[in-house]
C-alpha atoms as a PDB file:
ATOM      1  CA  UNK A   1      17.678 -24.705 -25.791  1.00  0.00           C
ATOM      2  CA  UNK A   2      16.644 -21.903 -27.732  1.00  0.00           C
ATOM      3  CA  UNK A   3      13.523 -23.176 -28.385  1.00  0.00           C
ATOM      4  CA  UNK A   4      12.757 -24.002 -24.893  1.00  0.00           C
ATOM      5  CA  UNK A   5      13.172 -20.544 -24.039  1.00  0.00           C
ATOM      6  CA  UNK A   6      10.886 -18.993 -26.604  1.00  0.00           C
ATOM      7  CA  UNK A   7       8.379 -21.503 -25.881  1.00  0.00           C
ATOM      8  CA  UNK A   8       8.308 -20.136 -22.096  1.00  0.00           C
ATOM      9  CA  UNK A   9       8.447 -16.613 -22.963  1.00  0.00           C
ATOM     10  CA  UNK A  10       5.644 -17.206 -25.630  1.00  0.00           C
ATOM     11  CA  UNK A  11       3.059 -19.268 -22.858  1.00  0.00           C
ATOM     12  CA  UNK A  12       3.938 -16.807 -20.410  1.00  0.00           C
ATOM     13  CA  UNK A  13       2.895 -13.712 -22.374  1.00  0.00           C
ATOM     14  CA  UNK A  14       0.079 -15.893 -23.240  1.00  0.00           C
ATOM     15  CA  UNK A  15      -0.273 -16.815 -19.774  1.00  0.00           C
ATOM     16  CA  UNK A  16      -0.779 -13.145 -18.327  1.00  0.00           C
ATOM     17  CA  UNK A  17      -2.590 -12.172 -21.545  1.00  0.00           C
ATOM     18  CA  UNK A  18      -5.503 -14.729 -20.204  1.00  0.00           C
ATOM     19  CA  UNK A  19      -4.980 -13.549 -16.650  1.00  0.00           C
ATOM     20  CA  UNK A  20      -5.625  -9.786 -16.784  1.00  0.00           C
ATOM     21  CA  UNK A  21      -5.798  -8.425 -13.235  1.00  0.00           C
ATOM     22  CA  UNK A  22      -6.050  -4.322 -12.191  1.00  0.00           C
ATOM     23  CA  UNK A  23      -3.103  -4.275  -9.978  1.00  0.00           C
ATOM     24  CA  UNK A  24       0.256  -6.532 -10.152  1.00  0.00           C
ATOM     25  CA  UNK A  25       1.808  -7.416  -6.666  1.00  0.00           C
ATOM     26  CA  UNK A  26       5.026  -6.415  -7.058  1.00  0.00           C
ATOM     27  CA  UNK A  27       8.261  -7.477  -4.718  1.00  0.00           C
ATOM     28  CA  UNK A  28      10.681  -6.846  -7.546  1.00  0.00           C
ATOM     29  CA  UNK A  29      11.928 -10.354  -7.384  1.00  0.00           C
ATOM     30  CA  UNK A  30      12.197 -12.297 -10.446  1.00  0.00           C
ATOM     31  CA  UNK A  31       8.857 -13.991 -11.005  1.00  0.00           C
ATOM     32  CA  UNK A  32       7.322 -10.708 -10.129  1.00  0.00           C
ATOM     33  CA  UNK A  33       9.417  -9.108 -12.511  1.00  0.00           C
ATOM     34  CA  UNK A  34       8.427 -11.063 -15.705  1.00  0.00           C
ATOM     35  CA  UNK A  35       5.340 -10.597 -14.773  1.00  0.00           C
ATOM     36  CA  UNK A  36       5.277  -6.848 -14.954  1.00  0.00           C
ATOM     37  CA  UNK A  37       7.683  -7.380 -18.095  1.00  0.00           C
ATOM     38  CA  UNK A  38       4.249  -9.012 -19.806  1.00  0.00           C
ATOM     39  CA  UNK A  39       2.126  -7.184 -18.073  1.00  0.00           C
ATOM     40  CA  UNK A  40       3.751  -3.360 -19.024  1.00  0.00           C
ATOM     41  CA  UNK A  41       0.480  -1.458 -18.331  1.00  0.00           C
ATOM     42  CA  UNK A  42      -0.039  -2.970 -15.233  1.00  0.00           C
ATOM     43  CA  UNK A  43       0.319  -0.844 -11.932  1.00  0.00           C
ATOM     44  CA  UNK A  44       2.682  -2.292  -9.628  1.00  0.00           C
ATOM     45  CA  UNK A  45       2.146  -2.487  -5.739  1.00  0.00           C
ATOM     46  CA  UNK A  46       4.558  -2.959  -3.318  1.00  0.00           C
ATOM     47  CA  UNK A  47       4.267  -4.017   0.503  1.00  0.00           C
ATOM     48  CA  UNK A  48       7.023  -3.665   3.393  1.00  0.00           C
ATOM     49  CA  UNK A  49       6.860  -2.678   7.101  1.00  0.00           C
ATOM     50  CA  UNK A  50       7.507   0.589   8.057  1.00  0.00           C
ATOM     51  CA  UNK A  51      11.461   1.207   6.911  1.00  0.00           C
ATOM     52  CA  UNK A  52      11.631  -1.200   4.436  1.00  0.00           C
ATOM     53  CA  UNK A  53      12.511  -4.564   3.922  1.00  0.00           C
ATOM     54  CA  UNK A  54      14.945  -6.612   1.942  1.00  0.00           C
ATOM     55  CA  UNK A  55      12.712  -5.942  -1.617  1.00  0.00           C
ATOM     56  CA  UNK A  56      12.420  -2.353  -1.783  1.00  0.00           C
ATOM     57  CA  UNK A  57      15.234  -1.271  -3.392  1.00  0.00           C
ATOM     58  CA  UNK A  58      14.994  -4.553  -6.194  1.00  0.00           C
ATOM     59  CA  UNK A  59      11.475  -2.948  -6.757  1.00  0.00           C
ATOM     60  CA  UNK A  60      12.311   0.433  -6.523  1.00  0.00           C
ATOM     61  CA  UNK A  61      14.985  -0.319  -9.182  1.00  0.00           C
ATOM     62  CA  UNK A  62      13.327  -2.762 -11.208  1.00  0.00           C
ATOM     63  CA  UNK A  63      10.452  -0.003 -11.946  1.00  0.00           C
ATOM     64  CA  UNK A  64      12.665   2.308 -13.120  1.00  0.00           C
ATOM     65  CA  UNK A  65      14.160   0.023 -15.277  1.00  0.00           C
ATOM     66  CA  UNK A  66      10.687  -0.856 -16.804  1.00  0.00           C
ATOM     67  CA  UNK A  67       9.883   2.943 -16.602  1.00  0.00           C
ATOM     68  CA  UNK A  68       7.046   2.250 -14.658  1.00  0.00           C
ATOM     69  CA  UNK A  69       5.619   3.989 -11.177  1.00  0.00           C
ATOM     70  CA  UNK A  70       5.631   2.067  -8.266  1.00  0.00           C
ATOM     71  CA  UNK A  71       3.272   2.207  -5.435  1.00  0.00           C
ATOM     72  CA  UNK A  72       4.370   1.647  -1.613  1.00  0.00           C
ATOM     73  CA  UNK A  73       2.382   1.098   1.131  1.00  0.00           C
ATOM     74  CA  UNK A  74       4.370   0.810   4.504  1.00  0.00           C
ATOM     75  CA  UNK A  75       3.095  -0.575   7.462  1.00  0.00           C
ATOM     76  CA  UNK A  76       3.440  -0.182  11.063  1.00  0.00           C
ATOM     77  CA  UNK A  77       4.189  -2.119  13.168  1.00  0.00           C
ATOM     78  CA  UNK A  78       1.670  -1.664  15.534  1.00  0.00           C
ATOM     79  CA  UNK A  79      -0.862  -1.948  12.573  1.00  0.00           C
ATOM     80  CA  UNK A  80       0.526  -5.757  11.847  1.00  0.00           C
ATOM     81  CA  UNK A  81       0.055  -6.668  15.211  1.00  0.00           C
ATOM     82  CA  UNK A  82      -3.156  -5.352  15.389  1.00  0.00           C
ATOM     83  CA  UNK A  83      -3.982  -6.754  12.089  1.00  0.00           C
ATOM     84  CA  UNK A  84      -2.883 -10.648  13.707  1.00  0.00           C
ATOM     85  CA  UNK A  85      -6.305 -11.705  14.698  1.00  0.00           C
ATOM     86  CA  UNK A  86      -7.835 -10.957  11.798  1.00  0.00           C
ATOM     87  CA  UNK A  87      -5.320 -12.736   9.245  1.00  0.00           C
ATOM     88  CA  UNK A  88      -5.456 -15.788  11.912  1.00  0.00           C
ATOM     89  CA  UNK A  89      -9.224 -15.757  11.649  1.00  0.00           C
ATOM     90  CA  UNK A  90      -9.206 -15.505   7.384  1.00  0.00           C
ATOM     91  CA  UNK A  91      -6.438 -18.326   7.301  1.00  0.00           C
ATOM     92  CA  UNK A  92      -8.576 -20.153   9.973  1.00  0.00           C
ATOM     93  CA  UNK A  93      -4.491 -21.404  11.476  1.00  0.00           C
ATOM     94  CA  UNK A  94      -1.782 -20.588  13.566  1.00  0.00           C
ATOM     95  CA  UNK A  95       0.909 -21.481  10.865  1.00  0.00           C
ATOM     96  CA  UNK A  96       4.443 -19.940  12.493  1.00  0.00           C
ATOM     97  CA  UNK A  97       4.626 -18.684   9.055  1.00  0.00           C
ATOM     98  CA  UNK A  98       1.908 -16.089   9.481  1.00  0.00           C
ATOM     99  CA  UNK A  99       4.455 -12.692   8.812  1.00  0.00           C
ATOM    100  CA  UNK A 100       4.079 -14.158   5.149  1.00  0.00           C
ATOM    101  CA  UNK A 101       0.091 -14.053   5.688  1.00  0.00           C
ATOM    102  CA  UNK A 102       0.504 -10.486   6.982  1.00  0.00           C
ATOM    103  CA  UNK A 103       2.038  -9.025   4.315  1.00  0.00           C
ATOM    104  CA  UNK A 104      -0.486 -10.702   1.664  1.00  0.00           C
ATOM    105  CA  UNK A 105      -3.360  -8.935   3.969  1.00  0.00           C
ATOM    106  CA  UNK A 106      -2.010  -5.717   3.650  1.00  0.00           C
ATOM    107  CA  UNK A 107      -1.366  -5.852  -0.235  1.00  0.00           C
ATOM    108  CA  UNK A 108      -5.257  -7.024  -0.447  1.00  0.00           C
ATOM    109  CA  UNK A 109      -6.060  -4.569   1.935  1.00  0.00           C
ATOM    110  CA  UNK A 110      -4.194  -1.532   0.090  1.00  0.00           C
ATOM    111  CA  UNK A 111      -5.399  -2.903  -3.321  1.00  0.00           C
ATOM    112  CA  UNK A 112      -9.264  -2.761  -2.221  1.00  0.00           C
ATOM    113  CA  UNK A 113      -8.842   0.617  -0.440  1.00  0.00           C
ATOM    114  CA  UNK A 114      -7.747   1.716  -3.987  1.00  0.00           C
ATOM    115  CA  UNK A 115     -10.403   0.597  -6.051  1.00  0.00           C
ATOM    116  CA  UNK A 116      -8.967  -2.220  -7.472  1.00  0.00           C
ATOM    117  CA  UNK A 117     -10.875  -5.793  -8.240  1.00  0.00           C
ATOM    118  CA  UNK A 118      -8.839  -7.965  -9.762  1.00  0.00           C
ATOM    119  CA  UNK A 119      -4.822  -8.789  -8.395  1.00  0.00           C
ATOM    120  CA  UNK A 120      -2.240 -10.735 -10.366  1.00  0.00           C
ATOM    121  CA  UNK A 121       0.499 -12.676  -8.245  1.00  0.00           C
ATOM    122  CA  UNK A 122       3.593 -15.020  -8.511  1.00  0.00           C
ATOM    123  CA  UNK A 123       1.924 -17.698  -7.454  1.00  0.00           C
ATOM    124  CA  UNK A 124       3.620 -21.278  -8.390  1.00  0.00           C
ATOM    125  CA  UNK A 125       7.044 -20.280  -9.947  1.00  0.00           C
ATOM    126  CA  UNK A 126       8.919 -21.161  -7.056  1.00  0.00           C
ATOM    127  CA  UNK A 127       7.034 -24.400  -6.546  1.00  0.00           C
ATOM    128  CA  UNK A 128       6.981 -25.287 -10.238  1.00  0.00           C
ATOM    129  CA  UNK A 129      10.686 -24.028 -11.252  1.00  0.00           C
ATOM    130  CA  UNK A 130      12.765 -24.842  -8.467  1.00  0.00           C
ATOM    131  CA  UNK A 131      13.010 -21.972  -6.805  1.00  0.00           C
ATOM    132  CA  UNK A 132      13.448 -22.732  -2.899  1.00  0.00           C
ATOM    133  CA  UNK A 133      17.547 -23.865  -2.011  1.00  0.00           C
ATOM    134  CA  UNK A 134      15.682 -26.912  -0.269  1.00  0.00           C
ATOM    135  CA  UNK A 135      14.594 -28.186  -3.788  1.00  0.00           C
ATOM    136  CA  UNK A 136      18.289 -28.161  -5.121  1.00  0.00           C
ATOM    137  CA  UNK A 137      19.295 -31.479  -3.772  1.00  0.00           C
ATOM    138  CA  UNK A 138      15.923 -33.474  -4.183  1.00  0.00           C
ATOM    139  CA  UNK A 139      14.867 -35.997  -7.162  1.00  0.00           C
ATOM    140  CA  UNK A 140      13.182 -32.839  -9.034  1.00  0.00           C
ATOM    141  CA  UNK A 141      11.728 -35.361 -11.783  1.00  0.00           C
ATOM    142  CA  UNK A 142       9.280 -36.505  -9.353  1.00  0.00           C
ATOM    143  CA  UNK A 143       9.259 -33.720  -6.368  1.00  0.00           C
ATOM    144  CA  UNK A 144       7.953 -31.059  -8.536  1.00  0.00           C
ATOM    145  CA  UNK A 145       4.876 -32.931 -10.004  1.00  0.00           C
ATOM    146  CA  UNK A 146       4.094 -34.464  -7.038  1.00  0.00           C
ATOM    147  CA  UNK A 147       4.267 -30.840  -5.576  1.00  0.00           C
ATOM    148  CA  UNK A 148       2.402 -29.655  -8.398  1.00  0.00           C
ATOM    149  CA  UNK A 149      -0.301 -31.471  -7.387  1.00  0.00           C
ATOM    150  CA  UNK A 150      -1.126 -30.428  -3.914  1.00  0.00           C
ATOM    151  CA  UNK A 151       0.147 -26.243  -4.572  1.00  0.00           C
ATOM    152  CA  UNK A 152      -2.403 -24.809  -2.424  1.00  0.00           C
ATOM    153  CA  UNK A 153      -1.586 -20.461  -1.926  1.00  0.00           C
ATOM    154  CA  UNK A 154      -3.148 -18.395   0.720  1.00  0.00           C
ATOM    155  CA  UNK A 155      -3.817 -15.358  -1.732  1.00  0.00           C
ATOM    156  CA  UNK A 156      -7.425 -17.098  -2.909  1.00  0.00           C
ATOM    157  CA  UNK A 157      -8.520 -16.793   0.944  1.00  0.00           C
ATOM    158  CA  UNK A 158      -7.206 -12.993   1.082  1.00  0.00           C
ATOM    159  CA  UNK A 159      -9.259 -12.324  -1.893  1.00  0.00           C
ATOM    160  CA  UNK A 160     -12.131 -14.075  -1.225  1.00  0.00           C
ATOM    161  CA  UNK A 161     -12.050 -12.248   1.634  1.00  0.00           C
ATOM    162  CA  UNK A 162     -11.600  -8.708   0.799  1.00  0.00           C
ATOM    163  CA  UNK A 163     -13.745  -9.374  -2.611  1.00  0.00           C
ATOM    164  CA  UNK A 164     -11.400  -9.427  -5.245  1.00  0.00           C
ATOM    165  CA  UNK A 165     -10.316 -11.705  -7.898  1.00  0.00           C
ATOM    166  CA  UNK A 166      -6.952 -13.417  -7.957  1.00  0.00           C
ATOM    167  CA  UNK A 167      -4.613 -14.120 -11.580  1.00  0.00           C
ATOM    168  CA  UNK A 168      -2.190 -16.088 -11.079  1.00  0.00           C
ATOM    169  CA  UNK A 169      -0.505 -16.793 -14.608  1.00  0.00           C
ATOM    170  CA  UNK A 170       2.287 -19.036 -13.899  1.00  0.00           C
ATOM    171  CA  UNK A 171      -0.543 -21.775 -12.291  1.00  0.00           C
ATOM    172  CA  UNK A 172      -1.968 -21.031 -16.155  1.00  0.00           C
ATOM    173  CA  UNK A 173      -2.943 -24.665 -16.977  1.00  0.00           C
ATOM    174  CA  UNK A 174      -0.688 -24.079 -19.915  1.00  0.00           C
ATOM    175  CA  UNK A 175       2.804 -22.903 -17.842  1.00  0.00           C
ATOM    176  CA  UNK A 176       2.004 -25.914 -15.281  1.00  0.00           C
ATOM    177  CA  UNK A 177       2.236 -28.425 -18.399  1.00  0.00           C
ATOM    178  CA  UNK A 178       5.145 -27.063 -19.549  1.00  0.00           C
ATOM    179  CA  UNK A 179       6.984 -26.719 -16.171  1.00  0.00           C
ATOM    180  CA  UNK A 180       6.280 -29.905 -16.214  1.00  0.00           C
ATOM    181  CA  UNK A 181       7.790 -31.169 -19.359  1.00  0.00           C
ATOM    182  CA  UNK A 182      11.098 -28.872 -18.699  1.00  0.00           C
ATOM    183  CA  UNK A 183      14.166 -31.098 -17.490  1.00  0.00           C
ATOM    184  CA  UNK A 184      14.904 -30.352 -13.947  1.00  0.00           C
ATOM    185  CA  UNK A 185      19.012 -29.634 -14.989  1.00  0.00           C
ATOM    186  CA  UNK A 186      17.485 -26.621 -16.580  1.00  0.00           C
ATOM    187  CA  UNK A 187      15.764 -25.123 -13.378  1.00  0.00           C
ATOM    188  CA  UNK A 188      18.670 -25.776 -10.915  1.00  0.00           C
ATOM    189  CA  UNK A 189      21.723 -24.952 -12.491  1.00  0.00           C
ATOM    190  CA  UNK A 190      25.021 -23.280 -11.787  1.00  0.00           C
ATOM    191  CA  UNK A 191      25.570 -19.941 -13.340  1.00  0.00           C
ATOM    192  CA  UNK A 192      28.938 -18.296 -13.149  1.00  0.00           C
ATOM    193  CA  UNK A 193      30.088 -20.773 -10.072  1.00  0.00           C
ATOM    194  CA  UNK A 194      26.726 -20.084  -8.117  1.00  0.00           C
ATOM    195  CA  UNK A 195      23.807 -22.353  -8.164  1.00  0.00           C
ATOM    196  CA  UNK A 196      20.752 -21.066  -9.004  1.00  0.00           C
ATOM    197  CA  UNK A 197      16.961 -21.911  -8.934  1.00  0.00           C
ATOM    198  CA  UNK A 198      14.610 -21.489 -11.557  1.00  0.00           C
ATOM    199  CA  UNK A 199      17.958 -21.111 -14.338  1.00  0.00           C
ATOM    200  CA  UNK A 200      15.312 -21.363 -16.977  1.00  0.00           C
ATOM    201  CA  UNK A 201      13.353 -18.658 -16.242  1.00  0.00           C
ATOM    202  CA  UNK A 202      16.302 -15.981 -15.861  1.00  0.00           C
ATOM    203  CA  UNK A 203      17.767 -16.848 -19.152  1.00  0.00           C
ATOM    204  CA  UNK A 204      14.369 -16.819 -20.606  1.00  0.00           C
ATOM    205  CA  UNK A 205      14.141 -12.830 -19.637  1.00  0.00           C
ATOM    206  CA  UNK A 206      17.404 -11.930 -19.036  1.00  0.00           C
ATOM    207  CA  UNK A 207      16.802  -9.899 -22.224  1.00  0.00           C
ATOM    208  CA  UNK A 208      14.212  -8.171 -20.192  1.00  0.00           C
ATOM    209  CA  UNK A 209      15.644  -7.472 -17.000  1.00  0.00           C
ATOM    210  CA  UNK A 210      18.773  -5.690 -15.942  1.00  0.00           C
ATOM    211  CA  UNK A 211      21.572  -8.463 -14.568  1.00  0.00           C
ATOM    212  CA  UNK A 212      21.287  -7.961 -10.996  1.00  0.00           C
ATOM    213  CA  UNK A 213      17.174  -8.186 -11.133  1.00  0.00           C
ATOM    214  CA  UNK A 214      17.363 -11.312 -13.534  1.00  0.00           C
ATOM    215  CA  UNK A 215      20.179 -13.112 -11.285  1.00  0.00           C
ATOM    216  CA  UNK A 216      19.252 -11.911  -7.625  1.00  0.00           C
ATOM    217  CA  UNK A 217      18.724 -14.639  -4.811  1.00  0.00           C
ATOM    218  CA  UNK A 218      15.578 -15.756  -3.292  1.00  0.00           C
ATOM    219  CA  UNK A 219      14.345 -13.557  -0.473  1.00  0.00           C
ATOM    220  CA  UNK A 220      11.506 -15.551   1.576  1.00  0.00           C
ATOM    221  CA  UNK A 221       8.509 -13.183   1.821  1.00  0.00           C
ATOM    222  CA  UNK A 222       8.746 -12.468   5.474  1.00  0.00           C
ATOM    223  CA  UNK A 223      12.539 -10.855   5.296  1.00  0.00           C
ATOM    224  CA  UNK A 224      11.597  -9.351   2.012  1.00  0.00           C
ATOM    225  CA  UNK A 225       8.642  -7.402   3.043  1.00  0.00           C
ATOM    226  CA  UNK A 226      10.755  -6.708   6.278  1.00  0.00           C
ATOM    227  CA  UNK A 227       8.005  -8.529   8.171  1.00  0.00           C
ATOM    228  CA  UNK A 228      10.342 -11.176  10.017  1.00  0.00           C
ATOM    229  CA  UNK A 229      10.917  -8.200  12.430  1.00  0.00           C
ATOM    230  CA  UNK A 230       7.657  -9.019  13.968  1.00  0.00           C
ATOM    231  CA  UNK A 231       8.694 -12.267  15.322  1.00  0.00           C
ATOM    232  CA  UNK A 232      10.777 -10.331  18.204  1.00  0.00           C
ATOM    233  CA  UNK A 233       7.669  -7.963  18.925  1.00  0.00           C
ATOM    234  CA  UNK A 234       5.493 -11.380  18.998  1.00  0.00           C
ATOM    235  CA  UNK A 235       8.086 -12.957  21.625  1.00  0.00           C
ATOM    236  CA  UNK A 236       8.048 -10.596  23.672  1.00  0.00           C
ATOM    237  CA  UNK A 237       4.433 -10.232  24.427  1.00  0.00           C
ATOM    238  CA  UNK A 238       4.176 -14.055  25.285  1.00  0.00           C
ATOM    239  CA  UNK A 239       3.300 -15.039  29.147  1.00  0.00           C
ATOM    240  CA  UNK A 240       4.239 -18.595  31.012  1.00  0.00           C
ATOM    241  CA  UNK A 241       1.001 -19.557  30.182  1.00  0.00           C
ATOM    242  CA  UNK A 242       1.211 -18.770  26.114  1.00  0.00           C
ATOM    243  CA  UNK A 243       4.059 -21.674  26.574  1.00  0.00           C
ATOM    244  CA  UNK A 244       1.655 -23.916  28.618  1.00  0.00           C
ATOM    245  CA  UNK A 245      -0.082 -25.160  25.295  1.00  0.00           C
ATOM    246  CA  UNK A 246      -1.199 -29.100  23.732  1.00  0.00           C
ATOM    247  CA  UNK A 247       0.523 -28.629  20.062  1.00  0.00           C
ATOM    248  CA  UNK A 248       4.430 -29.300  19.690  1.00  0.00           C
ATOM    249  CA  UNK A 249       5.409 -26.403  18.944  1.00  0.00           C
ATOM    250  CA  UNK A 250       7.463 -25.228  15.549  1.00  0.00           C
ATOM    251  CA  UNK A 251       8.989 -21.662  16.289  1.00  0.00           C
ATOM    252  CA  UNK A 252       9.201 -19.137  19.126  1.00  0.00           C
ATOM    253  CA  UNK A 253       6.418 -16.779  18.262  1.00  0.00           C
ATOM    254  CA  UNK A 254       4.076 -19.763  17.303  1.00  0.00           C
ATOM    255  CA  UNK A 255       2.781 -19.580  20.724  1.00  0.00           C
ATOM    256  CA  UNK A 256       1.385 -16.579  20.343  1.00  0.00           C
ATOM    257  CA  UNK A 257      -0.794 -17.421  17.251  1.00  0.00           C
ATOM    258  CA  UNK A 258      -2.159 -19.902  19.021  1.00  0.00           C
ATOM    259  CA  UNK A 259      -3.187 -17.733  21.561  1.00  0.00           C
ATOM    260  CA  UNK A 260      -5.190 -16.045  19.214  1.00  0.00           C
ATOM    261  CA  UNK A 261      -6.355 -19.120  17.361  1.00  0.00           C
ATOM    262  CA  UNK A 262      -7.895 -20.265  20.267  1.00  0.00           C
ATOM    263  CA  UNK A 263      -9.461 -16.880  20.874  1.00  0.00           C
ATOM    264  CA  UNK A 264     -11.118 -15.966  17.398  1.00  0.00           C
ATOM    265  CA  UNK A 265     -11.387 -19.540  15.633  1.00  0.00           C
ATOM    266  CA  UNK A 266     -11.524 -21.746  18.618  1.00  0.00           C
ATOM    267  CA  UNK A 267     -11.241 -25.853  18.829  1.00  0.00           C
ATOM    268  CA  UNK A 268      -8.737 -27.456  16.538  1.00  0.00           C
ATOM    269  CA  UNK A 269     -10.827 -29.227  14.219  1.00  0.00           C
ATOM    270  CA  UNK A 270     -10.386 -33.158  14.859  1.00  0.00           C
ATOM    271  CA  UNK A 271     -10.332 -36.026  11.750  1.00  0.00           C
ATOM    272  CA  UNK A 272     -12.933 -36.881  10.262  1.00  0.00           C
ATOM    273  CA  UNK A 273     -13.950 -40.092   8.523  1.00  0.00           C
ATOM    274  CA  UNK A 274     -10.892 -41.517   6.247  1.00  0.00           C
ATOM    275  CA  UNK A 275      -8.667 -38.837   7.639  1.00  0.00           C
ATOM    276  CA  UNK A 276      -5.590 -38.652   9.917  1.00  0.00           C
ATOM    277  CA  UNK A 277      -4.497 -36.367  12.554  1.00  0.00           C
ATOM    278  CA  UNK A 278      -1.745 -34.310  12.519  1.00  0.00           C
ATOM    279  CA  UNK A 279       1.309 -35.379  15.157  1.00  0.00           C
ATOM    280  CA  UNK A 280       2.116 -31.854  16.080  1.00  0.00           C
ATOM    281  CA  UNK A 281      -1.837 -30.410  16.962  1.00  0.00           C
ATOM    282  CA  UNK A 282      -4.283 -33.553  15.953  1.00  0.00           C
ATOM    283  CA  UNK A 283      -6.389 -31.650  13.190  1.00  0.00           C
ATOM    284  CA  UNK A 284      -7.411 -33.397  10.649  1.00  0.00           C
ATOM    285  CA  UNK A 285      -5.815 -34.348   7.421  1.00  0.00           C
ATOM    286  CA  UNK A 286      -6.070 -36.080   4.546  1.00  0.00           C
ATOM    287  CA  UNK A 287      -4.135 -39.855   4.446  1.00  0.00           C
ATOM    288  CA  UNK A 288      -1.134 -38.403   1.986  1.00  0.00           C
ATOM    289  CA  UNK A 289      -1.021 -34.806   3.715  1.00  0.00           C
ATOM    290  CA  UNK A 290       2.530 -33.709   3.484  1.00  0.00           C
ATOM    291  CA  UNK A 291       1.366 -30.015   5.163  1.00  0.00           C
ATOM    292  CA  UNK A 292      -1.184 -29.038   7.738  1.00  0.00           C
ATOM    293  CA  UNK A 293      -3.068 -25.290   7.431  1.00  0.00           C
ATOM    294  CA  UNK A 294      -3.670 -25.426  10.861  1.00  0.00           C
ATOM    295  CA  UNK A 295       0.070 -25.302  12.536  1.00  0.00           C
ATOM    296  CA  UNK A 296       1.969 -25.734   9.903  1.00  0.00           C
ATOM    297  CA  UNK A 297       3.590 -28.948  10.536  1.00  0.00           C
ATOM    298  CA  UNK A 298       5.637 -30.226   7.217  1.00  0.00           C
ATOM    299  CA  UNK A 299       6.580 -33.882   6.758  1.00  0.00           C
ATOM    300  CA  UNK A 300       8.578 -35.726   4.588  1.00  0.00           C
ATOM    301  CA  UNK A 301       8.275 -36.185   0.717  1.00  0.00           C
ATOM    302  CA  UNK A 302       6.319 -39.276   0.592  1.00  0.00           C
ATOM    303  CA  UNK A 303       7.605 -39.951  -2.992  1.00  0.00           C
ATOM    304  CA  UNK A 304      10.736 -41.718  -3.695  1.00  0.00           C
ATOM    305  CA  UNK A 305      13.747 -39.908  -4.126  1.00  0.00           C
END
């Protein structure tokens, strides 16, 4: 075991050694976390709407516990509704999980206003060491390569857009092999009667981290940054018409985006040759999509469990 866990702190360090960036974005979650642990002169940037969400007070405490500064930028609200048709027009989809988009904007955003060029994210440790609760119960030994395989993040189309480069150290060639290779008992594991994802990387850097910080939960991006709040804001700007739409629908606000989809991107984009269409908005997708950019629709694990 020990040896495991040196290994991953070693291609890690390695990892973010190869993947410099000018600016870490920084929730003060775990994989965030290590990454500022390897990363020490790194300044750390930190996103949330207006009073805060969920995160701010595991960044706020994780940077003093690394004795480093932490920057905040907090958004209005009226600025991330404002900001809507733009992020829909980057991402180029109406995905009901657009609050995560939002927040990713605004980090770019803040970054570029300050000068930086070059941003380092978490990218891929969820995906790669069980961290969602709806990877817990699956056949891990063939989920997460198969999942490995088709990662695709939405921070390459922020910074394409806003001109920066993106590091991402934990999709380091290197860390994806060994992911890989690490038995799946030893990313879901129970830990003092709780279950927890991505057990390998906490007790890699539990040496690192303060307790709480090394074994918080999982905060989805959206009620982390505080930006699920928008989803009430979104409803209730929606007309009988918004509803009125040719897509099955996936969540309450999703009409919404469409709305705006249709405004500032335009026609769904149909399949072409060897591809299929989508059975909740009939864009096209590849044969084996699992996931469609355009609404969001997820289907099944095509993989044997």
């Amino acid at each position: 075991m020990e040896r495991i866990l040196e290994t991953l702190r070693s291609c890690l360090r390695d990892a973010v050694w190869r993947n410099p960036a000018d600016v870490l974005f920084f929730s003060g979650g775990l994989d965030t976390s290590i990454l500022a642990v390897l990363s020490p002169t790194t300044p750390l940037l930190h996103i949330c709407l207006e009073d805060g969400g969920e995160d701010l007070p595991y960044a706020e405490a994780a940077a003093r516990a690394l004795g480093r500064s932490l920057i905040v930028r907090r958004v209005s609200a009226d600025e991330a509704l404002a900001a809507i048709p733009e992020v829909v027009r980057i991402r180029r989809s109406f995905d009901p999980a657009l609050p995560n988009d939002l927040a990713l904007y605004f980090a770019f955003a803040e970054a570029r206003s300050l000068g930086f060029e070059t941003a380092m994210t978490g990218d891929g440790a969820d995906e790669l060491f069980a961290g969602y609760s709806y990877m817990f119960d699956r056949d891990l030994a063939t989920y997460i390569p198969w999942l490995a395989g088709r990662m695709r993040f939405s921070s390459g189309e922020f910074g394409q857009w806003f001109g920066m480069e993106v590091r991402q150290p934990y999709l380091d060639p290197a860390v994806v092999d060994l992911a890989l290779s690490i038995p799946p008992e030893l990313k879901v594991r129970e830990e003092n009667g709780v279950r927890f994802g991505k057990w390998v990387l906490r007790r890699a850097f539990e040496g690192n981290l303060p307790s709480p910080l090394c074994w918080q939960s999982k905060r989805p991006i959206e009620v982390g940054t505080g930006f699920s709040q928008l989803r009430e804001k979104v409803i209730g700007m929606l007309t009988d018409e918004d509803w009125a739409v040719p897509v099955r629908l996936i969540s309450c606000d999703q009409p919404y985006y469409y709305r705006i989809y249709r405004q500032v991107v335009g026609k769904i984009p149909p399949p072409g040759p060897g591809e299929v269409s989508c059975p909740h908005c009939g864009a096209g997708l590849p044969p084996d999509a699992h996931h469609c950019r355009t609404c969001g629709w997820f289907g099944e694990f095509p993989c044997p469990r």
